[in-house]
C-alpha atoms as a PDB file:
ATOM      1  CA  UNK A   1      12.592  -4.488 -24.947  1.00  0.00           C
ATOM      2  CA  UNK A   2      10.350  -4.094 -22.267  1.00  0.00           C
ATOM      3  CA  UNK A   3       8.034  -7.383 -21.270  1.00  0.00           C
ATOM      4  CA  UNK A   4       5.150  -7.158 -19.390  1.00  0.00           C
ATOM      5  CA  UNK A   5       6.095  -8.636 -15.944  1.00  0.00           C
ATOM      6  CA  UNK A   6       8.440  -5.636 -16.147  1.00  0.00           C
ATOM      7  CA  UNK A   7       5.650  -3.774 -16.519  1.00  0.00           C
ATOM      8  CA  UNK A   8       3.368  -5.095 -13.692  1.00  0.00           C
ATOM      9  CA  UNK A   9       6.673  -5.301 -11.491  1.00  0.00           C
ATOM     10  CA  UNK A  10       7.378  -1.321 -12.380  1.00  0.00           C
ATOM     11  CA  UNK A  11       3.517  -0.489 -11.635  1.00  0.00           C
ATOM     12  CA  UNK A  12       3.771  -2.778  -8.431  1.00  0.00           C
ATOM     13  CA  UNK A  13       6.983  -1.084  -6.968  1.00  0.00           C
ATOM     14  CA  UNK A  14       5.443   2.451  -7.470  1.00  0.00           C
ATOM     15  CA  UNK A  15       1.716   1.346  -6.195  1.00  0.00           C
ATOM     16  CA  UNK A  16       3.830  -0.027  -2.923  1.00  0.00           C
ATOM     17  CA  UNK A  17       6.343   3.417  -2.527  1.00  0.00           C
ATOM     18  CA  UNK A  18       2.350   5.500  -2.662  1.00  0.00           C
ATOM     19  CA  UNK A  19       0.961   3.125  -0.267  1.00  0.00           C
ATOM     20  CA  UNK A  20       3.972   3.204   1.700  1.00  0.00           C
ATOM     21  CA  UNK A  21       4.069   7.013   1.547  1.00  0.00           C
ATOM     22  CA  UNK A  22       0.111   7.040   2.594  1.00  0.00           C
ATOM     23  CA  UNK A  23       0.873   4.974   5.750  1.00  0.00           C
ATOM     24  CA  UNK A  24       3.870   7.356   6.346  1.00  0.00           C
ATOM     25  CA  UNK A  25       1.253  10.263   6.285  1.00  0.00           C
ATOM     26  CA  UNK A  26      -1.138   8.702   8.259  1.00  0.00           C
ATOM     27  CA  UNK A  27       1.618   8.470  11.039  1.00  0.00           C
ATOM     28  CA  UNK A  28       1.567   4.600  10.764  1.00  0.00           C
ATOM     29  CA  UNK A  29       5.366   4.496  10.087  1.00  0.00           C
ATOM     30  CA  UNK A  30       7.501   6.479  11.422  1.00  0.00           C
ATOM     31  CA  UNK A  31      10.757   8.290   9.046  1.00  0.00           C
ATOM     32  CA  UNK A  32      12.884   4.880   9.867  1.00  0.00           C
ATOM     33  CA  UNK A  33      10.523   2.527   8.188  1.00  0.00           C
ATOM     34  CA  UNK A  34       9.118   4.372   5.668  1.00  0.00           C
ATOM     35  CA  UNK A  35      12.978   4.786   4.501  1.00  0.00           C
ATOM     36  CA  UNK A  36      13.020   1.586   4.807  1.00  0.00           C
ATOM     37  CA  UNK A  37       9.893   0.448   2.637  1.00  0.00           C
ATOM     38  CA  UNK A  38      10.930   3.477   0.308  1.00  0.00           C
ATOM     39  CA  UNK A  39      14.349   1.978  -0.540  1.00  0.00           C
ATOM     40  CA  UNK A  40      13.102  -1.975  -0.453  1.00  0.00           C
ATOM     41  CA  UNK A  41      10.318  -0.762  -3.432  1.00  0.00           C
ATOM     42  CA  UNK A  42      13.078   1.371  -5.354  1.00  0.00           C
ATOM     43  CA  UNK A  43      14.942  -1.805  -5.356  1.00  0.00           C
ATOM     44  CA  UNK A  44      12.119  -3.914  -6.192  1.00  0.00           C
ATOM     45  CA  UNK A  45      11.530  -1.333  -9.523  1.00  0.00           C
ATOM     46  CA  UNK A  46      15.209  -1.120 -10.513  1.00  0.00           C
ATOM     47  CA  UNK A  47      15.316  -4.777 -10.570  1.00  0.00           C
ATOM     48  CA  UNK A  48      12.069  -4.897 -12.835  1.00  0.00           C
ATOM     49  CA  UNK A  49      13.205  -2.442 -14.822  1.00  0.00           C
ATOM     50  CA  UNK A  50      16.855  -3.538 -15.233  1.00  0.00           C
ATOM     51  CA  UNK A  51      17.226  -7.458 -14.616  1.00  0.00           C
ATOM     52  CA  UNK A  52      21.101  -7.315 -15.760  1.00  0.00           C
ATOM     53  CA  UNK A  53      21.614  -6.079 -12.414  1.00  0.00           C
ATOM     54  CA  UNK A  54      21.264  -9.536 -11.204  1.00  0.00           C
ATOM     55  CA  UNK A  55      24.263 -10.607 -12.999  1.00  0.00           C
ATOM     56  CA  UNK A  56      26.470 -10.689 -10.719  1.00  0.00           C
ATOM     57  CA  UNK A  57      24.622 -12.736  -7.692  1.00  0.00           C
ATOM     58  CA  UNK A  58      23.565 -15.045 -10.420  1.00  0.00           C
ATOM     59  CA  UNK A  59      27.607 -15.756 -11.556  1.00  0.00           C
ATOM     60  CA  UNK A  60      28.867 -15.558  -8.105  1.00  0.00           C
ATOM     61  CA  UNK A  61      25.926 -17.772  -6.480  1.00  0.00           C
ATOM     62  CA  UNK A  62      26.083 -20.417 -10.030  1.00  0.00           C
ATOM     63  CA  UNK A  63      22.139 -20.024 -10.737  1.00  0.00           C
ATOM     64  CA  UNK A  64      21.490 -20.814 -14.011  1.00  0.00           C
ATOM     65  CA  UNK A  65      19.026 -17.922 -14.426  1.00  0.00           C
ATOM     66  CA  UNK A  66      18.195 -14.947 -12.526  1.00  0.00           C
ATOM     67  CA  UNK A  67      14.505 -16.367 -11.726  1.00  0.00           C
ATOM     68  CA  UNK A  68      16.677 -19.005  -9.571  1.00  0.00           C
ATOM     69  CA  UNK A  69      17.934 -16.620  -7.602  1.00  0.00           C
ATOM     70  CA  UNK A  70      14.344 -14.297  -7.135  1.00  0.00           C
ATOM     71  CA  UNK A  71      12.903 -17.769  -5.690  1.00  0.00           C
ATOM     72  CA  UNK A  72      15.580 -19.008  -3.507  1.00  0.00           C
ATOM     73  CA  UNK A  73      15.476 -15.668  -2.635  1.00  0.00           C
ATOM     74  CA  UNK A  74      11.456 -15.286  -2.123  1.00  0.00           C
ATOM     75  CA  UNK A  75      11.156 -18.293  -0.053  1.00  0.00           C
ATOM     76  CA  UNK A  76      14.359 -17.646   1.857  1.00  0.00           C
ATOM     77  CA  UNK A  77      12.310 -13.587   3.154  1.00  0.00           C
ATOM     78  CA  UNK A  78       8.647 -15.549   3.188  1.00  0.00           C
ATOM     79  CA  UNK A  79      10.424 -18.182   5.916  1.00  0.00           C
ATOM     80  CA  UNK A  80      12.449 -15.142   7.862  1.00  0.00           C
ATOM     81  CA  UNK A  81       9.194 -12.860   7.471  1.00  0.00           C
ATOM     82  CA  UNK A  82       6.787 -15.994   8.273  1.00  0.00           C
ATOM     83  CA  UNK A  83       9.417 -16.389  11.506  1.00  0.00           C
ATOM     84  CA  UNK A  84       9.478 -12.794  12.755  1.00  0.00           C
ATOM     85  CA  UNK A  85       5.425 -12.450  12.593  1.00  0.00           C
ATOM     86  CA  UNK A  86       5.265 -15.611  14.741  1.00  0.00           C
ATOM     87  CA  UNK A  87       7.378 -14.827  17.475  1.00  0.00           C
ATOM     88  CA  UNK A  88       5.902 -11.384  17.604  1.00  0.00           C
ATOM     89  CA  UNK A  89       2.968 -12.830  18.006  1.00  0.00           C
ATOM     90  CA  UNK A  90       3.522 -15.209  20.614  1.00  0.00           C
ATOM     91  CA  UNK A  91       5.155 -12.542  22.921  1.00  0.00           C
ATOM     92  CA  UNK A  92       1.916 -10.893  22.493  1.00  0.00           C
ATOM     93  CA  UNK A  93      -0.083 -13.578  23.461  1.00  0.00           C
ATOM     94  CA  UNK A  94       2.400 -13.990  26.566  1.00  0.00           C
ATOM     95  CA  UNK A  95       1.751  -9.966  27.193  1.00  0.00           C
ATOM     96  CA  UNK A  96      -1.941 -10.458  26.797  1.00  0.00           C
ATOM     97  CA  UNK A  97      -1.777 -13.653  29.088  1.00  0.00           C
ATOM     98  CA  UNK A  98      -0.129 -12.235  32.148  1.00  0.00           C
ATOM     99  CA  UNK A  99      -2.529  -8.746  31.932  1.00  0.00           C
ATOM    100  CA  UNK A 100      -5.609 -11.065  32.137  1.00  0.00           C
ATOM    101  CA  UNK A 101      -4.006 -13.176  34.676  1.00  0.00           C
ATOM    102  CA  UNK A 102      -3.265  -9.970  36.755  1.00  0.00           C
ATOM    103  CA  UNK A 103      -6.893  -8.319  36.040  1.00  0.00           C
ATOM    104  CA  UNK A 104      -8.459 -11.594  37.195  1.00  0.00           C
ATOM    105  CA  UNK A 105      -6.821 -11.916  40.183  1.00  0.00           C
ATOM    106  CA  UNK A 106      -7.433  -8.320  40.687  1.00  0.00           C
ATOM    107  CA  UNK A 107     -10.952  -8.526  40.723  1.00  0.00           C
ATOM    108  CA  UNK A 108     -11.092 -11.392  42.583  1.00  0.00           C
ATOM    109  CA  UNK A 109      -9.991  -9.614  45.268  1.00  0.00           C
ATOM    110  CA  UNK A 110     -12.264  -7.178  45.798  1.00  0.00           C
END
């Protein structure tokens, strides 16, 4: 029987492959990452659509139930993801730093 969140997960997943496939279009991603996103949201609907697939994590890891798992889980990509977008940013700031260090003292010696 199919529940609802299955539902909204399944209408998610395929909302986030056309989005995906509109940023791929646009020339936003190149073929690497929209392969990527691609297989990450074909995941994300097999997983709605077929839970039992869990199973196995869930015996192996000793979660009591598969939503265990999808949190651990969810926090676990939100801290790595959270991570990633921070040091990306701070190298940018460094970048950005040093460029309007060197235009300054470019100008000031004119």
């Amino acid at each position: 029987m199919v529940l609802g969140i299955q539902i909204g997960g399944t209408l998610f997943g395929l909302f986030m492959m056309y989005y995906s496939f509109l940023n791929y279009k646009r020339r936003q991603f190149t073929k690497k990452e929209f392969a990527f996103w691609s297989s990450i949201w074909i995941v994300f609907v097999l997983i709605a659509v077929y839970p039992p697939v869990l199973d196995p994590f869930i015996v192996y890891f000793r979660f009591l139930r598969a939503l265990d798992l999808l949190v651990i889980t969810g926090f676990m990509l939100l801290i790595l993801i959270s991570f990633y977008t921070y040091t990306i940013t701070r190298k940018n700031q460094v970048q950005l730093e040093t460029l309007v260090r060197e235009m300054s003292l470019k100008g000031r010696k004119k």
